[in-house]
Protein backbone atom coordinates (compact mmCIF):
# COMPACT_ATOMS: atom_id res chain seq x y z
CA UNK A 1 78.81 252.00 91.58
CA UNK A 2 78.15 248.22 91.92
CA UNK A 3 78.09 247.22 95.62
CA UNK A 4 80.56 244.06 96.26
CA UNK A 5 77.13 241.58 95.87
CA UNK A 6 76.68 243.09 92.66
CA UNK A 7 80.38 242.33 91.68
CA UNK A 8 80.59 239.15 92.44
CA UNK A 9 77.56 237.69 91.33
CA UNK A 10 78.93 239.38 87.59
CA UNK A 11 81.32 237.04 88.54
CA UNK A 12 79.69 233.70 88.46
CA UNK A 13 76.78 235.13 86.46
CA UNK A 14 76.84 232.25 83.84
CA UNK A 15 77.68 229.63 86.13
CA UNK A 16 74.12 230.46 87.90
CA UNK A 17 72.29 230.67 84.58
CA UNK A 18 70.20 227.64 84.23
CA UNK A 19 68.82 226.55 80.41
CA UNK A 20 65.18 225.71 80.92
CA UNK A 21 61.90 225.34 79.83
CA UNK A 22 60.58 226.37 83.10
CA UNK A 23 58.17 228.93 83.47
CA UNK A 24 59.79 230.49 86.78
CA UNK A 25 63.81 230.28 87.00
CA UNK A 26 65.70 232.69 89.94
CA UNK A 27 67.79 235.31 88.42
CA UNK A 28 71.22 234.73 89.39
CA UNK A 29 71.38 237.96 92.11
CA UNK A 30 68.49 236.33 93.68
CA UNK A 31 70.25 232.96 93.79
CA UNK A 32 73.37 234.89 95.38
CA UNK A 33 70.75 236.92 97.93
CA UNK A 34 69.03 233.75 99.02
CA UNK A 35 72.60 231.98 99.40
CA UNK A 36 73.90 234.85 101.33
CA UNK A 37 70.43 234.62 103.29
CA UNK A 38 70.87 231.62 104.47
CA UNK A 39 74.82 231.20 105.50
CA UNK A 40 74.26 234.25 107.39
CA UNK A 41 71.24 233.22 109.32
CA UNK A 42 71.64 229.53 109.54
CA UNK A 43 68.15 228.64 109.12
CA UNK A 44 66.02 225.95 107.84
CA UNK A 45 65.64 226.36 103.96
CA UNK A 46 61.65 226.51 104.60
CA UNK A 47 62.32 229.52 106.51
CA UNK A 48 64.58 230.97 103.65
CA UNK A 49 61.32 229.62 101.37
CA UNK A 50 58.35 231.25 103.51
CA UNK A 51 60.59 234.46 103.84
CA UNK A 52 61.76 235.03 100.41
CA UNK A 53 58.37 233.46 98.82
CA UNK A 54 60.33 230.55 97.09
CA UNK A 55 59.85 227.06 97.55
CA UNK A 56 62.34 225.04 99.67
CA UNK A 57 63.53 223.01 96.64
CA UNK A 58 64.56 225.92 94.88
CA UNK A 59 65.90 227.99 97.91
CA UNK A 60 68.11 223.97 98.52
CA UNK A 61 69.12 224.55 94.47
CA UNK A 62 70.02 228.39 94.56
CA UNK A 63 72.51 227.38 97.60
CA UNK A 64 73.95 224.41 96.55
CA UNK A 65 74.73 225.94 93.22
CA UNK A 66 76.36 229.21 95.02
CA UNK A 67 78.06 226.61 97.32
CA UNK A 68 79.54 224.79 94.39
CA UNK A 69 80.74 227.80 92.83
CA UNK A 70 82.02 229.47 95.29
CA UNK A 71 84.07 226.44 96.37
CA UNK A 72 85.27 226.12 92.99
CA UNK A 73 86.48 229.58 92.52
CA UNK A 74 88.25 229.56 96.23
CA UNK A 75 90.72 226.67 95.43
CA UNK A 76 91.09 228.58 91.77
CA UNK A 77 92.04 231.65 93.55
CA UNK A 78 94.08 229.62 96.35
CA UNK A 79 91.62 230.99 99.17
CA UNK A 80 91.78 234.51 98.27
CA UNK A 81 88.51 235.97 99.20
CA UNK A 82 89.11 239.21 100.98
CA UNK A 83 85.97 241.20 101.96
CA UNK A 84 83.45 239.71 99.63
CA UNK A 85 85.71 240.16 96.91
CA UNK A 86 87.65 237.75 95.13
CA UNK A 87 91.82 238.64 94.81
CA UNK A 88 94.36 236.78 93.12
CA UNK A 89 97.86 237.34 93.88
């Protein structure tokens, strides 16, 4: 089975997807990973960068995009995020 991580990023999958010419774009699970990295650790993004080998603008990118989203889908939801996993009653 899918672990909750898993789930959820399925979730806001195309939301993370970026259109680009870019040689190097973050899958969106990494995005989500790197996010999750640093909310639970607290650290400066250039620590998120030099541990996950990404540079600090894209580490600032992946979480501000997670941020956004994950705002967005609390107030859809009405604050309903139980355990990683987003319920609607």
């Amino acid at each position: 089975g899918k672990t909750s991580i898993e789930y959820n990023t399925n979730l806001i999958e195309a939301d993370l997807q970026r259109e680009t010419n870019c040689y190097y774009t973050l899958k969106p699970i990494d995005q989500v990973l790197i996010a999750l990295q640093f909310y639970a650790s607290g650290v400066l993004l250039q620590v998120i960068g030099d541990t996950t080998g990404v540079d600090k603008s894209t580490v600032s990118l992946a979480v501000h995009n997670t941020d956004a989203i994950l705002k967005t889908i609390t107030v859809l939801t009405h604050g309903k995020l139980h355990y990683g996993i987003l319920t609607v009653d």
